[in-house]
PDB file of N, CA and C in Angstrom:
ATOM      1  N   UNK A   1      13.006  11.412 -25.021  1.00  0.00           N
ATOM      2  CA  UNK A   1      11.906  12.178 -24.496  1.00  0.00           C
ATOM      3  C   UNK A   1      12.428  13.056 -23.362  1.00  0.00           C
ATOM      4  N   UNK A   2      12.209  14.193 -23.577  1.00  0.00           N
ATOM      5  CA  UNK A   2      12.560  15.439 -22.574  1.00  0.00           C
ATOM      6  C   UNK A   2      11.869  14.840 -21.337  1.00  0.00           C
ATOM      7  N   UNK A   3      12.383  15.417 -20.049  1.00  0.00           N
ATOM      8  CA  UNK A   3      11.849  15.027 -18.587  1.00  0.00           C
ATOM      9  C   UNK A   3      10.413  16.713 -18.465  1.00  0.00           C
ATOM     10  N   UNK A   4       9.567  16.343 -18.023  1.00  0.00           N
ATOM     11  CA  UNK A   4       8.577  17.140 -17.717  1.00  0.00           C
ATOM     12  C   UNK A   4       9.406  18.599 -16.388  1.00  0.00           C
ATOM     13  N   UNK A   5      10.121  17.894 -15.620  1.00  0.00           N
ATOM     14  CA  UNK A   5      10.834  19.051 -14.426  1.00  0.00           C
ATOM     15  C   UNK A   5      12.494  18.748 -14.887  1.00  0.00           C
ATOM     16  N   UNK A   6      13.146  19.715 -14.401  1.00  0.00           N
ATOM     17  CA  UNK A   6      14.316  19.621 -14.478  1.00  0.00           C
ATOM     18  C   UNK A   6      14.950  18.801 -13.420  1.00  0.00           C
ATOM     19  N   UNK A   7      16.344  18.447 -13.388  1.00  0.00           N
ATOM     20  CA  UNK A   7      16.512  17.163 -12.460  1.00  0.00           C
ATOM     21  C   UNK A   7      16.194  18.077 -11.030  1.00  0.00           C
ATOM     22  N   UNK A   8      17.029  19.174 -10.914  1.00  0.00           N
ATOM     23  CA  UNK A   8      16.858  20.052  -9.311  1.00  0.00           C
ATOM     24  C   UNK A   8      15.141  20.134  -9.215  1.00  0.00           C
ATOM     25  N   UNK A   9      14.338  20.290  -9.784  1.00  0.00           N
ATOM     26  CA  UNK A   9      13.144  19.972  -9.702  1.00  0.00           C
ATOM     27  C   UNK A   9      12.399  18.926  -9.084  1.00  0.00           C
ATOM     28  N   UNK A  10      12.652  17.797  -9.970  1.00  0.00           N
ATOM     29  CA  UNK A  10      12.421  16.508 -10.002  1.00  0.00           C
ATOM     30  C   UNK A  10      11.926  16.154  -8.539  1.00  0.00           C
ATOM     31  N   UNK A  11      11.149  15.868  -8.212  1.00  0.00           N
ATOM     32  CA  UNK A  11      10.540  14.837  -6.715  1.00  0.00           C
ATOM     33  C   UNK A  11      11.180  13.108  -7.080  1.00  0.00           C
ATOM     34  N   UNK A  12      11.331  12.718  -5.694  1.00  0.00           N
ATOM     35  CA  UNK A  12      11.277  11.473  -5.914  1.00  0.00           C
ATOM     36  C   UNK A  12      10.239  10.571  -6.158  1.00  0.00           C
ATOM     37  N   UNK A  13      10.409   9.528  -6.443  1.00  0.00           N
ATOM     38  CA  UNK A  13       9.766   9.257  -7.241  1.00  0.00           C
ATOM     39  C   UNK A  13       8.616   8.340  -6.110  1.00  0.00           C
ATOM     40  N   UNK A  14       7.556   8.404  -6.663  1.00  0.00           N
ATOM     41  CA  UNK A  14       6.332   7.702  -5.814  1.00  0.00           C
ATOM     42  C   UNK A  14       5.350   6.580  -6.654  1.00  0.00           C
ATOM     43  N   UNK A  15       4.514   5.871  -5.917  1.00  0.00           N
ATOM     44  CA  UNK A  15       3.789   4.686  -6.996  1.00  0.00           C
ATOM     45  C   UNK A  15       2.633   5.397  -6.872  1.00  0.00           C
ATOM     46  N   UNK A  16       1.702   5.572  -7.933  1.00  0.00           N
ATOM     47  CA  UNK A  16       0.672   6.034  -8.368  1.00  0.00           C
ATOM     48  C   UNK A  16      -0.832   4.855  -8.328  1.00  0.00           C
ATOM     49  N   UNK A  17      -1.816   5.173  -8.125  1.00  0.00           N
ATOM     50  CA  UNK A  17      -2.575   4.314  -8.153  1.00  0.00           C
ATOM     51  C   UNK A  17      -3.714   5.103  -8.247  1.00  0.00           C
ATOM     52  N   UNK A  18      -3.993   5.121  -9.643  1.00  0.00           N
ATOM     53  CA  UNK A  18      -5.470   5.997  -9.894  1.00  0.00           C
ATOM     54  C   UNK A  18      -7.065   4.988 -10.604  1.00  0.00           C
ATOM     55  N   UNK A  19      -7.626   5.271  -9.772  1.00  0.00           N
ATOM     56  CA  UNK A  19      -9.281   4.981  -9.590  1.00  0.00           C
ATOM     57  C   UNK A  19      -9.978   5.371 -10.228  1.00  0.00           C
ATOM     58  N   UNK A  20     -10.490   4.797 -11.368  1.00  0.00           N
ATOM     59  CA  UNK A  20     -11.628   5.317 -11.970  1.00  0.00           C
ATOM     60  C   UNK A  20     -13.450   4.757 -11.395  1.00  0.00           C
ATOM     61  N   UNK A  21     -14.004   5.660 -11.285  1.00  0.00           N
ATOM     62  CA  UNK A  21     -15.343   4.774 -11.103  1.00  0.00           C
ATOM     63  C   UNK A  21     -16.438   4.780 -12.061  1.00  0.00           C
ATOM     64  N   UNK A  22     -17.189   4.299 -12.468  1.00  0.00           N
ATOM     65  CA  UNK A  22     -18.619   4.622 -13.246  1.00  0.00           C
ATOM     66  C   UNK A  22     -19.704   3.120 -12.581  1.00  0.00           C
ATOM     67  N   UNK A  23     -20.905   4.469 -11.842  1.00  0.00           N
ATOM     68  CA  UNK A  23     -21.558   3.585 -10.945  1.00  0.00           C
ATOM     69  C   UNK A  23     -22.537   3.143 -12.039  1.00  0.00           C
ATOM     70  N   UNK A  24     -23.437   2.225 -11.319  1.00  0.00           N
ATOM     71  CA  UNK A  24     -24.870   1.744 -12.023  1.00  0.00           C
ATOM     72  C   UNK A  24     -25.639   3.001 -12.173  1.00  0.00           C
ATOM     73  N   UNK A  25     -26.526   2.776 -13.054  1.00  0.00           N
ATOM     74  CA  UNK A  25     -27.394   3.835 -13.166  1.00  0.00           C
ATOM     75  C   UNK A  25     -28.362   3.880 -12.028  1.00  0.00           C
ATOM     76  N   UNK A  26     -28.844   3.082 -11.787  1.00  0.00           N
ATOM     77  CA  UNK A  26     -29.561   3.057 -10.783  1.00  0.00           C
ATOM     78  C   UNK A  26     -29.076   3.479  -9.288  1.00  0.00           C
ATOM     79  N   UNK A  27     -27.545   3.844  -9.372  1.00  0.00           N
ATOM     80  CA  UNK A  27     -27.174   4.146  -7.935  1.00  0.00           C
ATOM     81  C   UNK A  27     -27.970   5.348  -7.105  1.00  0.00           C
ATOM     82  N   UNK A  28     -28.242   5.663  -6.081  1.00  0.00           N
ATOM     83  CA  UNK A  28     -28.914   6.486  -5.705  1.00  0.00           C
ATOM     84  C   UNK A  28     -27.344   7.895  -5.594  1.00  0.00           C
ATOM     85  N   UNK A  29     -27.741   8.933  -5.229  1.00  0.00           N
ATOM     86  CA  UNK A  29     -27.023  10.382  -5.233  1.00  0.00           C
ATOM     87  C   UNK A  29     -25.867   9.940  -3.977  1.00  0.00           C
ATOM     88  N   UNK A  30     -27.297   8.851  -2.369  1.00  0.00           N
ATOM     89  CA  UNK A  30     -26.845   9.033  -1.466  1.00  0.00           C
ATOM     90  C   UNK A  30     -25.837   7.781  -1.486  1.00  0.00           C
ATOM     91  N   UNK A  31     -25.793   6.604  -1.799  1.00  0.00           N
ATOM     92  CA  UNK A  31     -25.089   5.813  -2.154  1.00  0.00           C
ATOM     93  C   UNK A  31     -23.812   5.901  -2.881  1.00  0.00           C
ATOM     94  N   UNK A  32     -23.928   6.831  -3.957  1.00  0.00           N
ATOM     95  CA  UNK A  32     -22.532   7.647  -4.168  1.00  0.00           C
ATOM     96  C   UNK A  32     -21.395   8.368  -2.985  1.00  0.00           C
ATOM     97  N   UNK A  33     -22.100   8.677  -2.447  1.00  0.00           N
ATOM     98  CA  UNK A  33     -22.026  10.083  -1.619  1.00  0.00           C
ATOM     99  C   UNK A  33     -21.162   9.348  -0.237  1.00  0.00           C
ATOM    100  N   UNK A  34     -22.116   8.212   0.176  1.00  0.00           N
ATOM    101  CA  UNK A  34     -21.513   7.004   1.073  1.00  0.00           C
ATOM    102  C   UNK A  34     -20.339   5.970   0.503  1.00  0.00           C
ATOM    103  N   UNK A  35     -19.633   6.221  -0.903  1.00  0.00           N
ATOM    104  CA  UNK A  35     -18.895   5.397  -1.400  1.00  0.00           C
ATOM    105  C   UNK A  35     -17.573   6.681  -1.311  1.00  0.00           C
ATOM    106  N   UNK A  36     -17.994   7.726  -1.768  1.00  0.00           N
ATOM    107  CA  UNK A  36     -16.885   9.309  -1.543  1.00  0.00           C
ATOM    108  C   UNK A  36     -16.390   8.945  -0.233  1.00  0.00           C
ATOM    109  N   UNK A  37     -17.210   8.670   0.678  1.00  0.00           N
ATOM    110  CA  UNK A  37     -16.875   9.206   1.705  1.00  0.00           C
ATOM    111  C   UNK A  37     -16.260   7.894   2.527  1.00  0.00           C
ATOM    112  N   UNK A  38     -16.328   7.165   2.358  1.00  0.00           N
ATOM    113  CA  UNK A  38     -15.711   5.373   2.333  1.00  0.00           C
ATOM    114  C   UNK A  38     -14.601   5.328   2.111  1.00  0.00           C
ATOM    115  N   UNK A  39     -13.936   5.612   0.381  1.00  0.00           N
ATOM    116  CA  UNK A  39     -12.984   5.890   0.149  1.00  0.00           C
ATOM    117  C   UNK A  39     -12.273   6.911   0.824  1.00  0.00           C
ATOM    118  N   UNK A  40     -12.356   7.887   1.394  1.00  0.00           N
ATOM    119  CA  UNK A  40     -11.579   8.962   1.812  1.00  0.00           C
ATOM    120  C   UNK A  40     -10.994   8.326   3.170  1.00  0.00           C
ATOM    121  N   UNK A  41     -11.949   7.012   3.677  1.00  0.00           N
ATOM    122  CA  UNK A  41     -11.779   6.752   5.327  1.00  0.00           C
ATOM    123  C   UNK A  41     -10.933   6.428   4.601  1.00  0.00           C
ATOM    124  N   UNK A  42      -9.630   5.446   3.569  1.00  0.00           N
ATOM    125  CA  UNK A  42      -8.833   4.677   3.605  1.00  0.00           C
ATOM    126  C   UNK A  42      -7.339   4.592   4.015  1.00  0.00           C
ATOM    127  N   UNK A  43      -6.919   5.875   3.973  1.00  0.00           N
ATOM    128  CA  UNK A  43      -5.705   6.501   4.298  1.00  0.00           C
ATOM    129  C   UNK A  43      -5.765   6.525   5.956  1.00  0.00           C
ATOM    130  N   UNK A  44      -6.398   6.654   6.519  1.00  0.00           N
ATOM    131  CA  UNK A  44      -6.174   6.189   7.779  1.00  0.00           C
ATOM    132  C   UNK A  44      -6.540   5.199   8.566  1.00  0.00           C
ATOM    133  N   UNK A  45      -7.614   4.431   7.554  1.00  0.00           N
ATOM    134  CA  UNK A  45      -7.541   3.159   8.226  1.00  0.00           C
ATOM    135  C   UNK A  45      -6.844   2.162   7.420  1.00  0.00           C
ATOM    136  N   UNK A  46      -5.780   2.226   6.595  1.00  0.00           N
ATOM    137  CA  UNK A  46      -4.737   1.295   6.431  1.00  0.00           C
ATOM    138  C   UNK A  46      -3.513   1.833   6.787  1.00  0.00           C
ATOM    139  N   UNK A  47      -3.179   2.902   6.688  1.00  0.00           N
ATOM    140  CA  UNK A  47      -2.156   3.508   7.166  1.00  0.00           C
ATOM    141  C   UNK A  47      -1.246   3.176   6.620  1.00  0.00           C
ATOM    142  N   UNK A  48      -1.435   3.425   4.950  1.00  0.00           N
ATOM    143  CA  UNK A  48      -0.391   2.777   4.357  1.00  0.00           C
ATOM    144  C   UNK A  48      -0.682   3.982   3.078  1.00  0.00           C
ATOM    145  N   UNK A  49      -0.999   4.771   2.792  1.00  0.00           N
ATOM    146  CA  UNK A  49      -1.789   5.388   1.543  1.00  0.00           C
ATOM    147  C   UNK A  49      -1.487   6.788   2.226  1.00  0.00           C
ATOM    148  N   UNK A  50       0.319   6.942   1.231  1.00  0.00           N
ATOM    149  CA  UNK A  50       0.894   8.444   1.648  1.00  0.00           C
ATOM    150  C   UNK A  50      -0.637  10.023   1.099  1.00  0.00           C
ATOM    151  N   UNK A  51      -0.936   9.711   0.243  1.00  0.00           N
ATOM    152  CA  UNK A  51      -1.916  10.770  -0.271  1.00  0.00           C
ATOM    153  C   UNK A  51      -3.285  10.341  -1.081  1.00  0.00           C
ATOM    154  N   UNK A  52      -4.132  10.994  -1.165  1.00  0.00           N
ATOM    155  CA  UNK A  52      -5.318  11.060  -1.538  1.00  0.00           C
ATOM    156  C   UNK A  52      -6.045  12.174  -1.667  1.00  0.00           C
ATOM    157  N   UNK A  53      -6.341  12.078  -3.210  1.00  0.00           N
ATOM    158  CA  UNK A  53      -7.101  13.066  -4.173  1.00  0.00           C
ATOM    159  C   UNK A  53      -8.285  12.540  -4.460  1.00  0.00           C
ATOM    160  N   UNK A  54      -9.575  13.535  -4.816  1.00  0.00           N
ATOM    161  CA  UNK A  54      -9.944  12.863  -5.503  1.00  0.00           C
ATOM    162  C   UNK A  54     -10.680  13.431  -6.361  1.00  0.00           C
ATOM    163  N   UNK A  55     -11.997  13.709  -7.525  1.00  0.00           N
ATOM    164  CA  UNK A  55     -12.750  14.402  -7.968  1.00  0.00           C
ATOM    165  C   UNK A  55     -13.527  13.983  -8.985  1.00  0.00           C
ATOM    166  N   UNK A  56     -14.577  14.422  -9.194  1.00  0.00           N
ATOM    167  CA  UNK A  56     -15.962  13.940 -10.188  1.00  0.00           C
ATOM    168  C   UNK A  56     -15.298  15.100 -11.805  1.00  0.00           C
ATOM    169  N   UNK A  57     -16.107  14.147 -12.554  1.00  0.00           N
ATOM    170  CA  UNK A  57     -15.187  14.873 -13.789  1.00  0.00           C
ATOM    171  C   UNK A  57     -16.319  15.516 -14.155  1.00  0.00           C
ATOM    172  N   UNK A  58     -15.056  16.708 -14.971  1.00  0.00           N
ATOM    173  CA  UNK A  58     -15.581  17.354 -15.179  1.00  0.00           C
ATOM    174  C   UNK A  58     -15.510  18.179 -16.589  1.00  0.00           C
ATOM    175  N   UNK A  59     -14.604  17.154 -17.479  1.00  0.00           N
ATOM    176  CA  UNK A  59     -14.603  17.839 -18.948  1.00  0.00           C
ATOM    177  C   UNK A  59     -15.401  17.476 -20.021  1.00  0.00           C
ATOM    178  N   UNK A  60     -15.232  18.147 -20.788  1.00  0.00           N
ATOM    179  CA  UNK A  60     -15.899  18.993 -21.451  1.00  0.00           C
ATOM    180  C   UNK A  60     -15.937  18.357 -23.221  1.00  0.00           C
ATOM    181  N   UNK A  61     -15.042  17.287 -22.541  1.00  0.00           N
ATOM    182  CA  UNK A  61     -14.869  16.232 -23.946  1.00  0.00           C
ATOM    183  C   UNK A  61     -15.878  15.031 -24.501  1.00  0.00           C
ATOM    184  N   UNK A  62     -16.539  14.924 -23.188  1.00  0.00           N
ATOM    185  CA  UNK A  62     -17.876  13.586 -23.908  1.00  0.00           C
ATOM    186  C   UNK A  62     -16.819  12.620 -23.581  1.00  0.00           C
ATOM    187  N   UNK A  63     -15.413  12.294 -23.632  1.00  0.00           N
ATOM    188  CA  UNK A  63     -14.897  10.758 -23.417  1.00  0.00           C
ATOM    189  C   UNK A  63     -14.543  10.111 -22.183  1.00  0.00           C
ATOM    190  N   UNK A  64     -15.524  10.375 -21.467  1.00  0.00           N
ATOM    191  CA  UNK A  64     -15.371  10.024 -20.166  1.00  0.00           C
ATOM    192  C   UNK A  64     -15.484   8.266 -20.074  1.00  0.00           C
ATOM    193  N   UNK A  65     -16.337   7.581 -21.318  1.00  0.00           N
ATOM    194  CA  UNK A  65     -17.387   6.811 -20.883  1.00  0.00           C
ATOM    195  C   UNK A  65     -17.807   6.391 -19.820  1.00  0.00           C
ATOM    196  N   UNK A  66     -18.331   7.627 -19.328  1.00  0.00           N
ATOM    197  CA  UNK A  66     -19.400   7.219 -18.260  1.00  0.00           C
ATOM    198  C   UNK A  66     -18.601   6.652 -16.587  1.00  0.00           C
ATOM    199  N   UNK A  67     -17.319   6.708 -16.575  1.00  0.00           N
ATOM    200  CA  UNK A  67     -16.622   7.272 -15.466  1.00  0.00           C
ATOM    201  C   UNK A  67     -17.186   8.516 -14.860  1.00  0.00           C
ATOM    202  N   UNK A  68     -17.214   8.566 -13.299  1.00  0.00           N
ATOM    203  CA  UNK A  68     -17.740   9.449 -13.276  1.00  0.00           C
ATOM    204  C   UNK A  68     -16.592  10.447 -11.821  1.00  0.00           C
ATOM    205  N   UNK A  69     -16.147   8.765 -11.173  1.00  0.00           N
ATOM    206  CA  UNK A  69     -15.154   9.764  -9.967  1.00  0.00           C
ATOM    207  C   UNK A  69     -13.634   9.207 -10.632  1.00  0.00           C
ATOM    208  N   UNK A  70     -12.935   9.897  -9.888  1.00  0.00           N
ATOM    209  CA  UNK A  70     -11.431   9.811 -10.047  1.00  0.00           C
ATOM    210  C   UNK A  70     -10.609   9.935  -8.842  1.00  0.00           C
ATOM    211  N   UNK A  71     -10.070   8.477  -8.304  1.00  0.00           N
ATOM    212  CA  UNK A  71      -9.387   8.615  -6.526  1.00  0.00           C
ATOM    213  C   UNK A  71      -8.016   8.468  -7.417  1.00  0.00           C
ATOM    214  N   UNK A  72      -6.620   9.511  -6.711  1.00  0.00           N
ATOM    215  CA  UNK A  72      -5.803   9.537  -7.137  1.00  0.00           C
ATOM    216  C   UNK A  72      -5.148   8.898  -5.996  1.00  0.00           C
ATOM    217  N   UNK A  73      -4.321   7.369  -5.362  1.00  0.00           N
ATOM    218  CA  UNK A  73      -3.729   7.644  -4.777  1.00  0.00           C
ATOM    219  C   UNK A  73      -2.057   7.272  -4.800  1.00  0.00           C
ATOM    220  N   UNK A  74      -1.359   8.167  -3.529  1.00  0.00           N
ATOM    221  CA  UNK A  74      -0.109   7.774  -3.908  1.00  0.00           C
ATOM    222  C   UNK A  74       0.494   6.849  -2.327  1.00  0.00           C
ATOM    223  N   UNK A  75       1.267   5.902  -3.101  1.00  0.00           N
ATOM    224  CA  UNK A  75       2.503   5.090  -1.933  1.00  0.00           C
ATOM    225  C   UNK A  75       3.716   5.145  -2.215  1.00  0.00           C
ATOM    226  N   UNK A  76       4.374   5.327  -1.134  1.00  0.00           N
ATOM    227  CA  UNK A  76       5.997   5.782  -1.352  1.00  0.00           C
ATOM    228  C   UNK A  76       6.437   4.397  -1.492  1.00  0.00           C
ATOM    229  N   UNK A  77       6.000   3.585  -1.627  1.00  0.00           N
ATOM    230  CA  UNK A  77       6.842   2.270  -2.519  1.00  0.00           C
ATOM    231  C   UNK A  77       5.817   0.945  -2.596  1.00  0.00           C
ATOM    232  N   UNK A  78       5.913  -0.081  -3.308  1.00  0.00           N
ATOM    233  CA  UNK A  78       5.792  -0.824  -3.873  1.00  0.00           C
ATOM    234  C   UNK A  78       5.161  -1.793  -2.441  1.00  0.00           C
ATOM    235  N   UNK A  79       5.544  -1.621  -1.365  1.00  0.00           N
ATOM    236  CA  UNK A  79       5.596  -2.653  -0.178  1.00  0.00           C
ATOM    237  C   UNK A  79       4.123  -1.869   0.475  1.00  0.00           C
ATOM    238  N   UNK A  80       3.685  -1.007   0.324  1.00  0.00           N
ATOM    239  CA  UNK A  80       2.882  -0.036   1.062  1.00  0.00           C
ATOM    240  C   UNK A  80       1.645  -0.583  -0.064  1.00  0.00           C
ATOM    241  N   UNK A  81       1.789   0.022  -1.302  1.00  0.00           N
ATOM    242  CA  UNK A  81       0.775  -0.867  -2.073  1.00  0.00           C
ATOM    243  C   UNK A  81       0.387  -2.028  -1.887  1.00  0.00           C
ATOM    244  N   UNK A  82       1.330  -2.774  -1.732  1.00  0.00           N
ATOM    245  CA  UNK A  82       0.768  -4.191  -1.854  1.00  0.00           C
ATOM    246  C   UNK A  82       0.352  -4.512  -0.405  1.00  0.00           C
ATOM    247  N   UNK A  83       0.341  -4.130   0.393  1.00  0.00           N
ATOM    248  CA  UNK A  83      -0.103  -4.062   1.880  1.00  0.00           C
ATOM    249  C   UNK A  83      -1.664  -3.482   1.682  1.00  0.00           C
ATOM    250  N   UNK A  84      -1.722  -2.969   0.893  1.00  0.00           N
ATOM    251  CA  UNK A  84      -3.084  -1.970   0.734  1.00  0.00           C
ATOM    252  C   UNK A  84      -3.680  -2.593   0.492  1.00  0.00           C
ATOM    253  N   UNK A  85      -3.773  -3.412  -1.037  1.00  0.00           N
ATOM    254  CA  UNK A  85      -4.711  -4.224  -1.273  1.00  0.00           C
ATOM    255  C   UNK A  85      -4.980  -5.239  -1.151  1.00  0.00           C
ATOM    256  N   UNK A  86      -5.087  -6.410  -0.205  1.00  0.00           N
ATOM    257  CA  UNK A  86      -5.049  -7.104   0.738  1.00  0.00           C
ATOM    258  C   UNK A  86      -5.875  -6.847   2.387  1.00  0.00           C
ATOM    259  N   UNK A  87      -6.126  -5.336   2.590  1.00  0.00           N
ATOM    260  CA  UNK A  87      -5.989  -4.761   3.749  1.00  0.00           C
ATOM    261  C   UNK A  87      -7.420  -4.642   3.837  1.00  0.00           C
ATOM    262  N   UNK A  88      -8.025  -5.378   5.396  1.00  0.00           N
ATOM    263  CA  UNK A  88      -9.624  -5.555   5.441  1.00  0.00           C
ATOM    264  C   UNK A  88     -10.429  -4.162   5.273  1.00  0.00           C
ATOM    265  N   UNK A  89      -9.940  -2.947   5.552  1.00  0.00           N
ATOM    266  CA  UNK A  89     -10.403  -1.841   5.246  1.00  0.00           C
ATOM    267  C   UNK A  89     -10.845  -1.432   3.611  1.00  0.00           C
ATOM    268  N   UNK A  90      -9.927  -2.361   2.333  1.00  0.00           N
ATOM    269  CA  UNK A  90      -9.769  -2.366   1.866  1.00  0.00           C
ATOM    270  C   UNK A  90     -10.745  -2.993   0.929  1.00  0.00           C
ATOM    271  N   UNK A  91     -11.068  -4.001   1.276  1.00  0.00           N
ATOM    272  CA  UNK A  91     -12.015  -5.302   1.247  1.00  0.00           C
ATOM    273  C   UNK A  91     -13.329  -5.180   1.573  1.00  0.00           C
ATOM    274  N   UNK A  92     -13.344  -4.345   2.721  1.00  0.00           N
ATOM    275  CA  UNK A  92     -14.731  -3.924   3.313  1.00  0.00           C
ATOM    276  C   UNK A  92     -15.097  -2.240   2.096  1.00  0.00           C
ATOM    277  N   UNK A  93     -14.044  -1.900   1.829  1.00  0.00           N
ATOM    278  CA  UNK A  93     -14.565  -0.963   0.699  1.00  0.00           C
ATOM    279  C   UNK A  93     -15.338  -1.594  -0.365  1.00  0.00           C
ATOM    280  N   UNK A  94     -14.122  -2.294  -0.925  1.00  0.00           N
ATOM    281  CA  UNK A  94     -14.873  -3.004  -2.202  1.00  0.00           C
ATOM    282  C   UNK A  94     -16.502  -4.078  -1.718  1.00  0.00           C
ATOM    283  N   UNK A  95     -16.475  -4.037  -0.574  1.00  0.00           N
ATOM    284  CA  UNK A  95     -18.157  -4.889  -0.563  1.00  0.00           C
ATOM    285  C   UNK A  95     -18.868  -3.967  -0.448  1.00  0.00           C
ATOM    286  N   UNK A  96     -18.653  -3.153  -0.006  1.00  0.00           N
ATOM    287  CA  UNK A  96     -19.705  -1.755   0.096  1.00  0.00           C
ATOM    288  C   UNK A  96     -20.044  -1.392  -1.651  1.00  0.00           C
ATOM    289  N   UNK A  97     -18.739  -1.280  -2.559  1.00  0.00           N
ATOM    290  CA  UNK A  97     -19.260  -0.806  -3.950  1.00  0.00           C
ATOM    291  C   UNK A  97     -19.683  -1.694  -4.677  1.00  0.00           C
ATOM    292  N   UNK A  98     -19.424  -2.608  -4.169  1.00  0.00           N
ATOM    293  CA  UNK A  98     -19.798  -3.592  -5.469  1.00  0.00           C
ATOM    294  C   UNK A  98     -21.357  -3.937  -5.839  1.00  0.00           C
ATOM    295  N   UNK A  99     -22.191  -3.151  -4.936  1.00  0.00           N
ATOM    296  CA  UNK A  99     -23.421  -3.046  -5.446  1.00  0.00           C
ATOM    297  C   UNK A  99     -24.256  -2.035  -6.379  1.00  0.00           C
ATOM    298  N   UNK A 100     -23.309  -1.417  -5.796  1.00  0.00           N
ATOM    299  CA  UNK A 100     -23.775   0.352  -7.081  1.00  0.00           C
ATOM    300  C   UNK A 100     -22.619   0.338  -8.195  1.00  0.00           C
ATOM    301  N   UNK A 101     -21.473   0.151  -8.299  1.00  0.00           N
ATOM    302  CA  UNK A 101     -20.282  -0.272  -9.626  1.00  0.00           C
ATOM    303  C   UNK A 101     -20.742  -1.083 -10.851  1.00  0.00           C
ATOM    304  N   UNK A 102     -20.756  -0.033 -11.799  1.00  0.00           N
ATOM    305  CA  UNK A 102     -21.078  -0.506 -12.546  1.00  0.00           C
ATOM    306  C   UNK A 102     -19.578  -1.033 -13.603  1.00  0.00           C
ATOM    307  N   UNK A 103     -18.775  -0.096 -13.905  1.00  0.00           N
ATOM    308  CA  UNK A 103     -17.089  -0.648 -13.980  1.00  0.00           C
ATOM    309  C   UNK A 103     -15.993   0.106 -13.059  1.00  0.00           C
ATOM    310  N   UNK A 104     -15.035  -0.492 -13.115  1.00  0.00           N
ATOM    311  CA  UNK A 104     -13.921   0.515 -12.665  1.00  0.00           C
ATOM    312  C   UNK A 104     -12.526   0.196 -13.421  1.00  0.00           C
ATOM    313  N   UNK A 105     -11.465   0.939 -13.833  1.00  0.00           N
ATOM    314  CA  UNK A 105     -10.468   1.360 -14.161  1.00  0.00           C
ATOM    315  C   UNK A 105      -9.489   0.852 -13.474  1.00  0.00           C
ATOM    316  N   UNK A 106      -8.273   0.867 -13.434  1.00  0.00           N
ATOM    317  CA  UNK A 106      -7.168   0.776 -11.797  1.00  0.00           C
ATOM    318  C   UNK A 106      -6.000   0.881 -12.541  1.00  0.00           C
ATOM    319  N   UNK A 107      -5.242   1.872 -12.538  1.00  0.00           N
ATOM    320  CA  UNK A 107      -3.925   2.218 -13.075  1.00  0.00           C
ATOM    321  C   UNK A 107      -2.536   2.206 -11.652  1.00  0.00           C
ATOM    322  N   UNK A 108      -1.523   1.395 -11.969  1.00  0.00           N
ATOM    323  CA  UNK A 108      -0.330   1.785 -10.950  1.00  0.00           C
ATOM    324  C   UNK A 108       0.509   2.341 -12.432  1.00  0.00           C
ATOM    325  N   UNK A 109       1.399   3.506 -11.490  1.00  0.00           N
ATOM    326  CA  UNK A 109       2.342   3.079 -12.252  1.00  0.00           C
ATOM    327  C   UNK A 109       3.601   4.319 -11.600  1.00  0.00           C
ATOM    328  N   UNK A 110       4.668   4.616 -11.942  1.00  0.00           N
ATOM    329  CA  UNK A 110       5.669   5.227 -11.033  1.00  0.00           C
ATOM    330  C   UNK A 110       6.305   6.464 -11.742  1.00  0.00           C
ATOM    331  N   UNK A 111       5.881   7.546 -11.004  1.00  0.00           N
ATOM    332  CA  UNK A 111       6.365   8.995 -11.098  1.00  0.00           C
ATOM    333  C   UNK A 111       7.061   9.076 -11.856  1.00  0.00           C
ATOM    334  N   UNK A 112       7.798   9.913 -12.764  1.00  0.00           N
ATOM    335  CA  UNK A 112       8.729  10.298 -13.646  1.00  0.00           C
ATOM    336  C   UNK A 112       9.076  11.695 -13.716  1.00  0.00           C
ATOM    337  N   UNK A 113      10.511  12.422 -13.267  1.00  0.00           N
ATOM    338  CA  UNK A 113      10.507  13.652 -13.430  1.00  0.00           C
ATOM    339  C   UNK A 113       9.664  14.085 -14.799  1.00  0.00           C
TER     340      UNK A 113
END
């Protein structure tokens, strides 16, 4: 399999950790809105979470099932992750969603030119 960048290209390599969400139906707009904005505190209150993306989908394919956000984040290694999830900021997220979550997703996995 061909590499996507060429090696002079190539970034080093980082751990990936992408978020899927799909709330209850019943979640309110503002309850969403307070979970966006929850997640975004996390990068600085663990101080371990090199980057953070994030965005509501938006294609055009119907196969979402019903996912509706997408947090992309990245850690420059394996020791930073696992510090993360463990991390009361972390913990205090997940009690906040776990009332409007209806599933979630959770992918790691590590960069590849």
């Amino acid at each position: 399999m061909a590499p996507c960048a060429s090696a002079e290209e190539a970034p080093a390599q980082v751990l990936r950790h992408m978020v899927l969400l799909k709330f209850k139906d019943d979640a309110t707009a503002a309850q969403v809105r307070e979970i966006e904005v929850a997640f975004c505190r996390l990068p600085s209150a663990t101080g371990v979470i090199h980057n953070l993306e994030w965005g509501t989908n938006v294609s055009p394919e119907s196969l979402d099932q019903g996912y509706t956000h997408c947090f992309f984040l990245t850690f420059k290694n394996e020791a930073d992750r696992d510090a993360y999830l463990p991390h009361p900021a972390h913990k205090e997220f997940g009690a906040l969603l776990g009332p409007v979550l209806d599933k979630v997703l959770v992918i790691d996995y590590w960069t590849k030119p």
